[in-house]
PDB file of N, CA and C in Angstrom:
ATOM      1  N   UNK A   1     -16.291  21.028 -20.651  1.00  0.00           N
ATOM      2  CA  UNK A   1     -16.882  19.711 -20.466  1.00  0.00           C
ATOM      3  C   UNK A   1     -18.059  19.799 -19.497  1.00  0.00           C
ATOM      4  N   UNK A   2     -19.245  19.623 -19.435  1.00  0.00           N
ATOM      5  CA  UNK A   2     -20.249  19.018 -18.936  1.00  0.00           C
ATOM      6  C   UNK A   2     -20.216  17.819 -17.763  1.00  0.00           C
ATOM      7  N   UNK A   3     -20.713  18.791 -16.806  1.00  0.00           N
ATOM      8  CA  UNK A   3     -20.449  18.293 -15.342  1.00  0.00           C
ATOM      9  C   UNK A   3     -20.616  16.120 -15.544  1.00  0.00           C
ATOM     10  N   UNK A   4     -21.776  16.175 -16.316  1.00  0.00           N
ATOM     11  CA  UNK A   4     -22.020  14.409 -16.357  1.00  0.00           C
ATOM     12  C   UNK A   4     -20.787  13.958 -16.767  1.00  0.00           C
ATOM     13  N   UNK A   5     -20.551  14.502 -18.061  1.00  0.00           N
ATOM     14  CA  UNK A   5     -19.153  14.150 -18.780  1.00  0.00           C
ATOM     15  C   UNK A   5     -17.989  14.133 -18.024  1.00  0.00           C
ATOM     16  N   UNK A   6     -17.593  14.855 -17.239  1.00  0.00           N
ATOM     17  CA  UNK A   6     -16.625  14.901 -16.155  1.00  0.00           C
ATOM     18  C   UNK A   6     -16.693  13.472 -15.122  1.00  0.00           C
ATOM     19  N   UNK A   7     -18.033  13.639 -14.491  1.00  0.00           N
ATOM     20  CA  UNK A   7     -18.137  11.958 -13.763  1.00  0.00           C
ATOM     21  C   UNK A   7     -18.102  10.830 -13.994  1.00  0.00           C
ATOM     22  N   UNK A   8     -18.444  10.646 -15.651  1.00  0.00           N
ATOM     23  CA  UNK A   8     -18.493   9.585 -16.322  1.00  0.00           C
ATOM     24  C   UNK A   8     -16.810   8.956 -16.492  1.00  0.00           C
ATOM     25  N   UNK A   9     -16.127   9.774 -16.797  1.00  0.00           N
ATOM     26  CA  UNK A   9     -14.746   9.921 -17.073  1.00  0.00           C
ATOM     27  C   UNK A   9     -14.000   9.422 -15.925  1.00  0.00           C
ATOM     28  N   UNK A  10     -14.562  10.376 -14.328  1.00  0.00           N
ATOM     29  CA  UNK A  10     -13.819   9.710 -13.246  1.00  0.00           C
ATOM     30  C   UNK A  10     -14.121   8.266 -13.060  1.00  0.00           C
ATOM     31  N   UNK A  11     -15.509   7.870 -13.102  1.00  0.00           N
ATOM     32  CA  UNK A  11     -16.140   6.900 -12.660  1.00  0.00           C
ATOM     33  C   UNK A  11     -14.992   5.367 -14.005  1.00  0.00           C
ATOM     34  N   UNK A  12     -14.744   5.856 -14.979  1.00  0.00           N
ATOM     35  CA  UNK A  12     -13.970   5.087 -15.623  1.00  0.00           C
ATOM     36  C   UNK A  12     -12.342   4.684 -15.504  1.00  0.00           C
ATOM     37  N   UNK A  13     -11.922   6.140 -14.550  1.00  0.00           N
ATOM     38  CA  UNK A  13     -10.751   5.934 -14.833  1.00  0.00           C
ATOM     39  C   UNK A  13     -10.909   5.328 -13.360  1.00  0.00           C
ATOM     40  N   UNK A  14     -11.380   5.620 -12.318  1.00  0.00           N
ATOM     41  CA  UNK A  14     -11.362   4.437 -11.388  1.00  0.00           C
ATOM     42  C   UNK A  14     -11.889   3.237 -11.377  1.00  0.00           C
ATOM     43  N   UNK A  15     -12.730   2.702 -12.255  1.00  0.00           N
ATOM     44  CA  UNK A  15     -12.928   1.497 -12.598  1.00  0.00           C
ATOM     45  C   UNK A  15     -11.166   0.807 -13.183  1.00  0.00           C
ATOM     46  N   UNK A  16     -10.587   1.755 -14.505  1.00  0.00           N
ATOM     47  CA  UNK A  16      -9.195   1.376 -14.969  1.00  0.00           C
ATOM     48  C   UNK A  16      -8.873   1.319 -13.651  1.00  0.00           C
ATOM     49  N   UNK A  17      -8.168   2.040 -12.530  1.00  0.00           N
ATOM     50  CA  UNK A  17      -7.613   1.984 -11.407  1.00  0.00           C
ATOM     51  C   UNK A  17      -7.492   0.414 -10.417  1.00  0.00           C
ATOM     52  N   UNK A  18      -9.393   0.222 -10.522  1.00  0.00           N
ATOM     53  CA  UNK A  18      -9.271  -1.380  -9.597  1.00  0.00           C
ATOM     54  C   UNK A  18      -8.742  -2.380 -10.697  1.00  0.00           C
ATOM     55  N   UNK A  19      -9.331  -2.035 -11.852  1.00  0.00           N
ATOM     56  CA  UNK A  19      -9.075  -3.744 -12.627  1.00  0.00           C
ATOM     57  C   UNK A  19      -7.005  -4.127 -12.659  1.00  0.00           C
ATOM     58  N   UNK A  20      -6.459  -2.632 -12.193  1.00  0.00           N
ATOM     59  CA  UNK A  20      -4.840  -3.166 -12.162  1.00  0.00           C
ATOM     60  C   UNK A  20      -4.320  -2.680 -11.015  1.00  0.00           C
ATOM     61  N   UNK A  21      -5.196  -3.474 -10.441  1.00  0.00           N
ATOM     62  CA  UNK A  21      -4.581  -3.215  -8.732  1.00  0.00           C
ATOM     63  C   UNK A  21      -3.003  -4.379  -8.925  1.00  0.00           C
ATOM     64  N   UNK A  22      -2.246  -3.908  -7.696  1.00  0.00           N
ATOM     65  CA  UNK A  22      -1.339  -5.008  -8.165  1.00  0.00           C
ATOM     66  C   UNK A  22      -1.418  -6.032  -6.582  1.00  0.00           C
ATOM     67  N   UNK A  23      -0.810  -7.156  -6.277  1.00  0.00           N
ATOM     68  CA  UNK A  23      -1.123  -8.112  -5.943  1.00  0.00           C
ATOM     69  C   UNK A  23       0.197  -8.391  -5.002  1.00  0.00           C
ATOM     70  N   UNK A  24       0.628  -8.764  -3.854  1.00  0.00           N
ATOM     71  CA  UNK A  24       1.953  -9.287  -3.282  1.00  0.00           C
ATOM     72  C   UNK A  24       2.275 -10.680  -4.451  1.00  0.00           C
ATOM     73  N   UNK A  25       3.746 -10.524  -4.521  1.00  0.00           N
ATOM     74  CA  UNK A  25       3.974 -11.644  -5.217  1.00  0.00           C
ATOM     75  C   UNK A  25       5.382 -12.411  -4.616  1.00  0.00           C
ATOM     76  N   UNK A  26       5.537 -13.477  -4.556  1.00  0.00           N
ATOM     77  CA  UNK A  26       6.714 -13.790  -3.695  1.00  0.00           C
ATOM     78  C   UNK A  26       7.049 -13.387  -2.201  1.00  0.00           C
ATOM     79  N   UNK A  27       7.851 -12.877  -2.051  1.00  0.00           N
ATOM     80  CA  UNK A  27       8.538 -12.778  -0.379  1.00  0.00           C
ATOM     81  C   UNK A  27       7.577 -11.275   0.133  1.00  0.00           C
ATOM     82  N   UNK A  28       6.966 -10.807  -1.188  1.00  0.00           N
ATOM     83  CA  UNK A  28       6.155  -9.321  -1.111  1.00  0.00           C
ATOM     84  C   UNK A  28       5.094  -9.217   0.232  1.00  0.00           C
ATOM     85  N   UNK A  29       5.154  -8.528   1.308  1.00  0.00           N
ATOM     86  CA  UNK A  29       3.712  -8.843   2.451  1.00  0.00           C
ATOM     87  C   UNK A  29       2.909  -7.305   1.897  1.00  0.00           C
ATOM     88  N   UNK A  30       1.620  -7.612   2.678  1.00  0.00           N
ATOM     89  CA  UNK A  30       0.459  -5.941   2.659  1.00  0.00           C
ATOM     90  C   UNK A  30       1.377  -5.361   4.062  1.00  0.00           C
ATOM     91  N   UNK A  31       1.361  -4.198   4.095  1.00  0.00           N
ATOM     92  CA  UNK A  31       1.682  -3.569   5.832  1.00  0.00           C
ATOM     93  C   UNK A  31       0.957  -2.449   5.913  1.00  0.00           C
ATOM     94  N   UNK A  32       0.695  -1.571   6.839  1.00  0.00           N
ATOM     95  CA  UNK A  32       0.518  -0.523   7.153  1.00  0.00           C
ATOM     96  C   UNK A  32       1.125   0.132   7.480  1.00  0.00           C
ATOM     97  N   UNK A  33       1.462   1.731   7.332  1.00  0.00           N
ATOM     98  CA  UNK A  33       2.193   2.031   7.814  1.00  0.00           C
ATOM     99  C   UNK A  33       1.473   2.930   8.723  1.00  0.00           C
ATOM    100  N   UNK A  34       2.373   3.040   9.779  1.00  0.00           N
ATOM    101  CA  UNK A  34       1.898   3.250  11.115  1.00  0.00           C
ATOM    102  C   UNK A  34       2.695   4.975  11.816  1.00  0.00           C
ATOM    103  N   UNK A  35       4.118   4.756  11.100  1.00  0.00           N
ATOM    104  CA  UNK A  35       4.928   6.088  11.336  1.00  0.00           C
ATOM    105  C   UNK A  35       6.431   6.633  10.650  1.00  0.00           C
ATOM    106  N   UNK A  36       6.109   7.791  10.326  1.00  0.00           N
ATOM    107  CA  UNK A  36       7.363   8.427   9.420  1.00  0.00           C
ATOM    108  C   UNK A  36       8.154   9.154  10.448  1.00  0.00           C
ATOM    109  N   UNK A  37       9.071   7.956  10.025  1.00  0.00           N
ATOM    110  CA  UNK A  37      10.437   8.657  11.146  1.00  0.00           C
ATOM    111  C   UNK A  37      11.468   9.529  10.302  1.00  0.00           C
ATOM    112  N   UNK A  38      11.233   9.320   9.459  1.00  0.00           N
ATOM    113  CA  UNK A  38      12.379  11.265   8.487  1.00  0.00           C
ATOM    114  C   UNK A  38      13.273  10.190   8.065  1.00  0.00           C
ATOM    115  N   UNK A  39      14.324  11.051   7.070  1.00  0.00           N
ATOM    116  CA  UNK A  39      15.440  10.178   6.238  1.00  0.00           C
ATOM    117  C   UNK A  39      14.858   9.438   5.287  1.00  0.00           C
ATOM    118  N   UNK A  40      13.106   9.401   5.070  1.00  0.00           N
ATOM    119  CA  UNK A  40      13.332   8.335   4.472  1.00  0.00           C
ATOM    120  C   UNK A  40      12.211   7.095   5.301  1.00  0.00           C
ATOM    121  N   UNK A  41      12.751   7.191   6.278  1.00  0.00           N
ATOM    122  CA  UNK A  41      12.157   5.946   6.562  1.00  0.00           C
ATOM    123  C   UNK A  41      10.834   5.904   7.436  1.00  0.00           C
ATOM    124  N   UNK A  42      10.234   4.962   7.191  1.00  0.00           N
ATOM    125  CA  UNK A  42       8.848   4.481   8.043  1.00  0.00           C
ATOM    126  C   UNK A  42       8.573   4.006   8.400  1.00  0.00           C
ATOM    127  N   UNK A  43       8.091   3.187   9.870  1.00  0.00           N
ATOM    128  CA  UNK A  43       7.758   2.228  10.573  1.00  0.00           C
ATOM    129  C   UNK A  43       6.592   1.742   9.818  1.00  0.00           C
ATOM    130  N   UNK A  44       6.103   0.483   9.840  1.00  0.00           N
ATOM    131  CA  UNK A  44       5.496  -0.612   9.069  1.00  0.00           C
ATOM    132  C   UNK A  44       5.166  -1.939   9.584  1.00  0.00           C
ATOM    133  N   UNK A  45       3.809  -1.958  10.234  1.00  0.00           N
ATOM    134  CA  UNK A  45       3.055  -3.123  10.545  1.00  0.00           C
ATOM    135  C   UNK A  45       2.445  -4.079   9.283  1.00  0.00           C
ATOM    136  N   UNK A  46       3.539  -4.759   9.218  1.00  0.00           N
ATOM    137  CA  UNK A  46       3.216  -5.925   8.059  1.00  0.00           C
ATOM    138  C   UNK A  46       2.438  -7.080   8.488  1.00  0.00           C
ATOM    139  N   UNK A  47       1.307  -7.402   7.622  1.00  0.00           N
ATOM    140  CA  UNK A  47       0.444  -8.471   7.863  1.00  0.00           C
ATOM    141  C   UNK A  47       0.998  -9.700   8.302  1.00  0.00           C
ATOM    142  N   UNK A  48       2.302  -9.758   8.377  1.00  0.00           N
ATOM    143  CA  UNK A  48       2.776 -11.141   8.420  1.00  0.00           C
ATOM    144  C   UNK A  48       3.207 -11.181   9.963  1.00  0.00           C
ATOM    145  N   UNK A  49       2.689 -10.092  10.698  1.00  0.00           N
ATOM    146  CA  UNK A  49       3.116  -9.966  12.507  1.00  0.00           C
ATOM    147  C   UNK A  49       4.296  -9.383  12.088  1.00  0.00           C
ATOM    148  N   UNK A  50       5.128  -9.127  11.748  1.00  0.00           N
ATOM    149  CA  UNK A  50       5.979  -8.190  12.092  1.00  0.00           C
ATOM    150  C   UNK A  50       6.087  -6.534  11.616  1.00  0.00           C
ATOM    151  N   UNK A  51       6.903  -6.207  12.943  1.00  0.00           N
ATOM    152  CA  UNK A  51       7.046  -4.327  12.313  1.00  0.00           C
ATOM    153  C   UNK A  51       8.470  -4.484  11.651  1.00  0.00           C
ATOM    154  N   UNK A  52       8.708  -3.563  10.939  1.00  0.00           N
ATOM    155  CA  UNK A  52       9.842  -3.662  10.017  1.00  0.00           C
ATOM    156  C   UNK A  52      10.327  -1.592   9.977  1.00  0.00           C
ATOM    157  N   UNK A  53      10.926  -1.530   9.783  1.00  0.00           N
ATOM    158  CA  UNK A  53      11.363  -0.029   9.190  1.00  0.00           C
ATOM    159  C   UNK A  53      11.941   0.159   7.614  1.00  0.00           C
ATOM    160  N   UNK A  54      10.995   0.350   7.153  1.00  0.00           N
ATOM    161  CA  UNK A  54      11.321   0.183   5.695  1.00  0.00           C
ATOM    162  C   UNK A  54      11.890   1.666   5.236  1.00  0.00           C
ATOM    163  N   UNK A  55      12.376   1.725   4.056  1.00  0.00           N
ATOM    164  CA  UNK A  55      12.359   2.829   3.401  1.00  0.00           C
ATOM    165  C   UNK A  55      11.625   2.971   1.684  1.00  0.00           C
ATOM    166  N   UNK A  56      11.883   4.035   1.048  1.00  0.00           N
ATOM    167  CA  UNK A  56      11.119   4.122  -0.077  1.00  0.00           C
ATOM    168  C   UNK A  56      12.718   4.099  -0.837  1.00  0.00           C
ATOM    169  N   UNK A  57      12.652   3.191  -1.736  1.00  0.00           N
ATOM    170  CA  UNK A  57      13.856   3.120  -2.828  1.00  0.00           C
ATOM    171  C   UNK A  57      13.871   4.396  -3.442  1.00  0.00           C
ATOM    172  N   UNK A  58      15.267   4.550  -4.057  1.00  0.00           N
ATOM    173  CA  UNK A  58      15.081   5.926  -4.834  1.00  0.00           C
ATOM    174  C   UNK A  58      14.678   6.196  -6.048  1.00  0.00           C
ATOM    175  N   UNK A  59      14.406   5.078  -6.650  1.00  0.00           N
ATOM    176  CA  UNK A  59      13.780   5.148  -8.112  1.00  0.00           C
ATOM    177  C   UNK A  59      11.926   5.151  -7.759  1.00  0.00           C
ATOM    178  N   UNK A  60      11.630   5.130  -6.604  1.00  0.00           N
ATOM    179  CA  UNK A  60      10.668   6.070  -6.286  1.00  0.00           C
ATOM    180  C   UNK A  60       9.897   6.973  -5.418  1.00  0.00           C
ATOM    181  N   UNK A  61      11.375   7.459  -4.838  1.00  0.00           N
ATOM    182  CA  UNK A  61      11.024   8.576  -4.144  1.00  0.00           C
ATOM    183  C   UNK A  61      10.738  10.027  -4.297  1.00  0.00           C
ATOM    184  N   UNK A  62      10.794   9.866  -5.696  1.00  0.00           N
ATOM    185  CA  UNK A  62       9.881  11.341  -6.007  1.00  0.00           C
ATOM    186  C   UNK A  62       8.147  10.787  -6.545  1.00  0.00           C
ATOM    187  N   UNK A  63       7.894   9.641  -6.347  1.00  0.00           N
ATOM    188  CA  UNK A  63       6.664   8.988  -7.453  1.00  0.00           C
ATOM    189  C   UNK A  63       5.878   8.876  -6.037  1.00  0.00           C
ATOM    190  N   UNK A  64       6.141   8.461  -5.356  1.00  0.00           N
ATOM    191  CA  UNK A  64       5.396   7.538  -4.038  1.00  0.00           C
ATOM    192  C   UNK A  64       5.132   8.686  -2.681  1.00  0.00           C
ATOM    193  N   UNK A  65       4.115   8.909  -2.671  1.00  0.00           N
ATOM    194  CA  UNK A  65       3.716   9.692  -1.405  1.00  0.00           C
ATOM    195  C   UNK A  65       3.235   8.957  -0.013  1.00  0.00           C
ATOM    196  N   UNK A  66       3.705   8.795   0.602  1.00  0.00           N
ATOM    197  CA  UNK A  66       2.778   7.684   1.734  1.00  0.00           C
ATOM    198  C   UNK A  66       2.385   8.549   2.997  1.00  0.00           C
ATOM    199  N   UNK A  67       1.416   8.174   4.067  1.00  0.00           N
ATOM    200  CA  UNK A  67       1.029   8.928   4.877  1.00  0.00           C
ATOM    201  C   UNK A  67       0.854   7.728   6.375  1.00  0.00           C
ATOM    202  N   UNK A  68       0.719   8.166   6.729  1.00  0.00           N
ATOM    203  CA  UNK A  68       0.102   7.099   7.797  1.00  0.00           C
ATOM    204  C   UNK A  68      -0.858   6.868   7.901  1.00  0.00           C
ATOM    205  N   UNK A  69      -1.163   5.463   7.830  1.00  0.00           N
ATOM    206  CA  UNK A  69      -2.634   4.504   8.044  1.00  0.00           C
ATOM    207  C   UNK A  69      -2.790   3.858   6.201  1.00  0.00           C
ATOM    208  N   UNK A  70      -1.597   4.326   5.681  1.00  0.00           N
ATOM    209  CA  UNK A  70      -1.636   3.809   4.296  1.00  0.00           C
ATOM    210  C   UNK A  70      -1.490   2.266   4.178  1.00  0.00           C
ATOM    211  N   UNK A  71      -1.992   1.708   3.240  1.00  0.00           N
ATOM    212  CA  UNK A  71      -1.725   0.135   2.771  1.00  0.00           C
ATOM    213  C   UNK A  71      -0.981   0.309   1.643  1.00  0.00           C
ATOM    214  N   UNK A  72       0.286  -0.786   1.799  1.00  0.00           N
ATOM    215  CA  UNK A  72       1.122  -0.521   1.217  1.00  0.00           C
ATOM    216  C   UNK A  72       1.998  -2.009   0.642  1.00  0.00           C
ATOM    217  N   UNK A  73       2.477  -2.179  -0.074  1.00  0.00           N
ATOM    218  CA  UNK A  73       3.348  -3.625  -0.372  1.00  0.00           C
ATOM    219  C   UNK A  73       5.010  -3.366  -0.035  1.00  0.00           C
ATOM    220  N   UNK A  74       5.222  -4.430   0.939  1.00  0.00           N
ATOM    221  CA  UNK A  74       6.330  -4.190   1.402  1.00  0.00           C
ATOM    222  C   UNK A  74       7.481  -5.180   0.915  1.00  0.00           C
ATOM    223  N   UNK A  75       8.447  -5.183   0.849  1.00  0.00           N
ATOM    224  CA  UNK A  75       9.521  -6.584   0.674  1.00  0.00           C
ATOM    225  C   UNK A  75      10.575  -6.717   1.540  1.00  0.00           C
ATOM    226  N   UNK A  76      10.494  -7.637   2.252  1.00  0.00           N
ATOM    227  CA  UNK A  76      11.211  -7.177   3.222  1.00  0.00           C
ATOM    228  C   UNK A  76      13.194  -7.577   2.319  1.00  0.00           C
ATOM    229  N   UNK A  77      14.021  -7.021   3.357  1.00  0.00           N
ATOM    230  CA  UNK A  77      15.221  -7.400   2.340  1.00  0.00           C
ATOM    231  C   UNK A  77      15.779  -8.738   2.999  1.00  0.00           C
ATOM    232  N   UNK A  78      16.664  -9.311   2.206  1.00  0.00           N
ATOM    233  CA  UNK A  78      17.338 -10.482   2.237  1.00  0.00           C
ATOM    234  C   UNK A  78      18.316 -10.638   3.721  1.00  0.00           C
ATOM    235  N   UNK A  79      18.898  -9.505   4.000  1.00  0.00           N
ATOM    236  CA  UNK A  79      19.703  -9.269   5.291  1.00  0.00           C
ATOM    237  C   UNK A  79      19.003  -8.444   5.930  1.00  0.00           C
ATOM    238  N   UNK A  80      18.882  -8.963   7.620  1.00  0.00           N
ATOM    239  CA  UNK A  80      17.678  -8.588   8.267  1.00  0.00           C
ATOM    240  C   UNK A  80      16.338  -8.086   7.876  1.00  0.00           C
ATOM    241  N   UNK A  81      15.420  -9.524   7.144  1.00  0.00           N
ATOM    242  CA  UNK A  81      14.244  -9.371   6.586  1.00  0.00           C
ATOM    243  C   UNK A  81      13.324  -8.967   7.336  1.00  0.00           C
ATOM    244  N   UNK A  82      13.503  -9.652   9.113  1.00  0.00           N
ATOM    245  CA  UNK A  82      12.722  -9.222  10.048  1.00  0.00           C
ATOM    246  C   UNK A  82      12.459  -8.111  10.350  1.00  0.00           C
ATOM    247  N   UNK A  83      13.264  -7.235  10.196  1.00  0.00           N
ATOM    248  CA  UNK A  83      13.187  -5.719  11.005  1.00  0.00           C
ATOM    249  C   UNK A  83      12.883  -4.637   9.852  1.00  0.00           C
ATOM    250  N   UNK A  84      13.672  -5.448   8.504  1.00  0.00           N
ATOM    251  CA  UNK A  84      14.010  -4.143   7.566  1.00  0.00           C
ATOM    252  C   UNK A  84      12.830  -4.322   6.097  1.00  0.00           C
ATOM    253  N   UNK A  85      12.845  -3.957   5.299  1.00  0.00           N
ATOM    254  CA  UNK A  85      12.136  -4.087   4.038  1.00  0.00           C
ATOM    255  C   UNK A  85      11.926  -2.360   3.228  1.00  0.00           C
ATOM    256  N   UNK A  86      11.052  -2.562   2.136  1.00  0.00           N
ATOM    257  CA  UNK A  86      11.546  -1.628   1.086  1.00  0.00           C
ATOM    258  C   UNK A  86      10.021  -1.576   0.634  1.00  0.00           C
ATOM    259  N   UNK A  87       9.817  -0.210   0.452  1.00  0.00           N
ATOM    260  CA  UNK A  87       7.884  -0.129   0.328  1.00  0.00           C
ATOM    261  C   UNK A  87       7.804  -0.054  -1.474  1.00  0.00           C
ATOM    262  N   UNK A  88       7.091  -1.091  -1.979  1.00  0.00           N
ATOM    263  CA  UNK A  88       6.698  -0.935  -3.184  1.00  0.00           C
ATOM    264  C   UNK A  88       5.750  -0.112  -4.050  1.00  0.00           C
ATOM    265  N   UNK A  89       4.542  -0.545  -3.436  1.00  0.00           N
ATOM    266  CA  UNK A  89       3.560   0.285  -3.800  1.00  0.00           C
ATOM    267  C   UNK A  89       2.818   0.583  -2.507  1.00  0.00           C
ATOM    268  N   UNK A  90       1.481   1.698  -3.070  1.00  0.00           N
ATOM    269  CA  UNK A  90       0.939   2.823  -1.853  1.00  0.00           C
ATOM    270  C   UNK A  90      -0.733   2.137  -2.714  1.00  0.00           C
ATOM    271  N   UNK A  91      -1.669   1.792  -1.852  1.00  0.00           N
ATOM    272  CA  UNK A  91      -2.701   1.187  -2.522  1.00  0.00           C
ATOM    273  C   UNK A  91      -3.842   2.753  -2.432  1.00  0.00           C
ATOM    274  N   UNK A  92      -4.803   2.967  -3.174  1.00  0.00           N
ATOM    275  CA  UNK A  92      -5.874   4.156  -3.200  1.00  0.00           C
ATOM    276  C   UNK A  92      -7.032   3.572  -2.359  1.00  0.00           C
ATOM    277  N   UNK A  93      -7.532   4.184  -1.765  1.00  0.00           N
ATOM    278  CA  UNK A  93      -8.919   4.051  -0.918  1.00  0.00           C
ATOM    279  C   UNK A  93     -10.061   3.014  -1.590  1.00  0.00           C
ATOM    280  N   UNK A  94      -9.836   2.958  -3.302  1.00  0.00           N
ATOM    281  CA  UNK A  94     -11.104   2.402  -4.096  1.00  0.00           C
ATOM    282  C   UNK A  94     -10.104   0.980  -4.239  1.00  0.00           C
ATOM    283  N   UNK A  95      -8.921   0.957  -3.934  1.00  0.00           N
ATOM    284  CA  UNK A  95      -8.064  -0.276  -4.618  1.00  0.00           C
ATOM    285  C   UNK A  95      -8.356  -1.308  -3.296  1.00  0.00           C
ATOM    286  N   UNK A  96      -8.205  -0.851  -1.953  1.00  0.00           N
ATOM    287  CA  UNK A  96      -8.357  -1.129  -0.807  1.00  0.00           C
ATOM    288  C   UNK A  96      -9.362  -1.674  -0.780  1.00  0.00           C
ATOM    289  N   UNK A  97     -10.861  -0.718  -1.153  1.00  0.00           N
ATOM    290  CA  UNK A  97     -11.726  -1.856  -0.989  1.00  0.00           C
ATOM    291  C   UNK A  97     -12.056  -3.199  -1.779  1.00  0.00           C
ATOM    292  N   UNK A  98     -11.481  -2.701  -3.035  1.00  0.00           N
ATOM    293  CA  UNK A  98     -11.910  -3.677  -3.955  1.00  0.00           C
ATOM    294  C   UNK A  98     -10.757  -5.196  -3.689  1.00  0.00           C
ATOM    295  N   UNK A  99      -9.619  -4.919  -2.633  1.00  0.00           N
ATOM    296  CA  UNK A  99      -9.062  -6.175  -2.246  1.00  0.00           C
ATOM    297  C   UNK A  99      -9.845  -6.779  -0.849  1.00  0.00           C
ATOM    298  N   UNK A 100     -10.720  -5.747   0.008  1.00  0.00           N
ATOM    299  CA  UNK A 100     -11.400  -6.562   1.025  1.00  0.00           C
ATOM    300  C   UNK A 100     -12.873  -7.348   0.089  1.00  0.00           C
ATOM    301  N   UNK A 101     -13.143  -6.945  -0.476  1.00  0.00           N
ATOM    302  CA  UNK A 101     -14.226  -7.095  -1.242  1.00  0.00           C
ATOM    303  C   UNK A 101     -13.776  -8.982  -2.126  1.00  0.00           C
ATOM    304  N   UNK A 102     -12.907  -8.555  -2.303  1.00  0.00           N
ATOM    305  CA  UNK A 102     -12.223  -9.861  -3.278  1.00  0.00           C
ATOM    306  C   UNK A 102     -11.889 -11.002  -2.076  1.00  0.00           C
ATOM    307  N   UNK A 103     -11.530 -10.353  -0.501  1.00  0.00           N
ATOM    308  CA  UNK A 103     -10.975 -11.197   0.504  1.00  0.00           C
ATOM    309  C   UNK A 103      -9.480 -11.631   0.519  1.00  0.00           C
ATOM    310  N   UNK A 104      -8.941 -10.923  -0.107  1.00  0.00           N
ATOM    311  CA  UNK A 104      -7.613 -10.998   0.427  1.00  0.00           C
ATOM    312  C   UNK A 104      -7.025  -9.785   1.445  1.00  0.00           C
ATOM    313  N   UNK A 105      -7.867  -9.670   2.143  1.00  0.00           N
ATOM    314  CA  UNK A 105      -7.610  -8.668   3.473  1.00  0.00           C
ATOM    315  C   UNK A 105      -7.828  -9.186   4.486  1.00  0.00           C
ATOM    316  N   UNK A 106      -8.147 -10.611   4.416  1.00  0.00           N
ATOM    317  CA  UNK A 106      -9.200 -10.915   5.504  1.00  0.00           C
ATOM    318  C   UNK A 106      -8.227 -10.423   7.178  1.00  0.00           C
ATOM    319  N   UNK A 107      -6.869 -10.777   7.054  1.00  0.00           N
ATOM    320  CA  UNK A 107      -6.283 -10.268   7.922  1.00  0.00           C
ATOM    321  C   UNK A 107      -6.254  -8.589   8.454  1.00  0.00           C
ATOM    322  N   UNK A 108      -6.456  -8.227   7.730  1.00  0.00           N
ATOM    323  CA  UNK A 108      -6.779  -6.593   7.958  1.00  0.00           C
ATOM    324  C   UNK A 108      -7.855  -6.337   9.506  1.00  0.00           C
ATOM    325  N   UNK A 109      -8.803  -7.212   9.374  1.00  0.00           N
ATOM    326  CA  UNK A 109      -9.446  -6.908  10.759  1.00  0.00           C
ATOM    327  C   UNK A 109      -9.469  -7.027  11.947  1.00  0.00           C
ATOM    328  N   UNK A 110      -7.609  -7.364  12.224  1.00  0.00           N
ATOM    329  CA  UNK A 110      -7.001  -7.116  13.519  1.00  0.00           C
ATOM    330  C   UNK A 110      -6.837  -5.635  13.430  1.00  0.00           C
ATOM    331  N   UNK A 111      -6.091  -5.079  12.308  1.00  0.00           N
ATOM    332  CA  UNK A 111      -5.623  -3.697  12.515  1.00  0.00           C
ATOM    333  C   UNK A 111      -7.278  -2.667  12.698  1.00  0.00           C
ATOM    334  N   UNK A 112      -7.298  -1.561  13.503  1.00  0.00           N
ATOM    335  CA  UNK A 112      -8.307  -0.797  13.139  1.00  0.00           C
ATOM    336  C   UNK A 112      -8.250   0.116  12.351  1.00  0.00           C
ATOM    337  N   UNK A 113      -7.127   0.549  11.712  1.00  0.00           N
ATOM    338  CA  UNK A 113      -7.269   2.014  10.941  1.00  0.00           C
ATOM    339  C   UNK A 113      -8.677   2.041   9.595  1.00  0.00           C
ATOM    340  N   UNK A 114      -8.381   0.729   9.217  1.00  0.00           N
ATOM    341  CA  UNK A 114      -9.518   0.256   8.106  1.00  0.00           C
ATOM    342  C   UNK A 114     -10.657   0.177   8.286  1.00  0.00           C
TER     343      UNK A 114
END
């Protein structure tokens, strides 16, 4: 394949990438995550003011890579929602901007990692 042909291709499949970004829906907040404490679990500055210690469910813990300073969709759970929650999705660098861009980040510019 031909180096253009190659860019053209990325440049599309990250276009596919933003147009299905996915969206909080219900009790769902944005967080950051801030630190991987092992087992599993990760500390998580959720837009909504609180930190939480979430974990990654197991139907996708072989799918979901997270790192710190990631944006991420969190839920928190039903028994101790405050502290606890469950990480949904892991957003990409091009998905990120294209939600400050849209303005549903506007809260994001307390945190600095962004």
């Amino acid at each position: 394949m031909s180096k253009k042909k190659e860019e053209e291709q990325r440049q599309a499949e990250l276009q596919q990438e933003i147009s299905r970004t996915k969206i909080p829906r219900g009790r769902e907040v944005f967080g950051i995550l801030e630190q991987r404490l092992g087992g599993g679990r990760t500390r998580v500055r959720c837009l909504d003011g609180k930190t939480r210690v979430c974990r990654i469910p197991g139907r996708l813990k072989r799918k979901l890579w997270v790192r710190e300073g990631d944006l991420i969709i969190v839920e928190p759970w039903e028994f101790q929602g405050d502290e606890k929650g469950d990480i949904l999705y892991k957003y990409s660098r091009a998905q990120v901007e294209f939600l400050k861009q849209r303005g549903l980040l506007k809260q994001l510019k307390e945190f600095e990692e962004f």
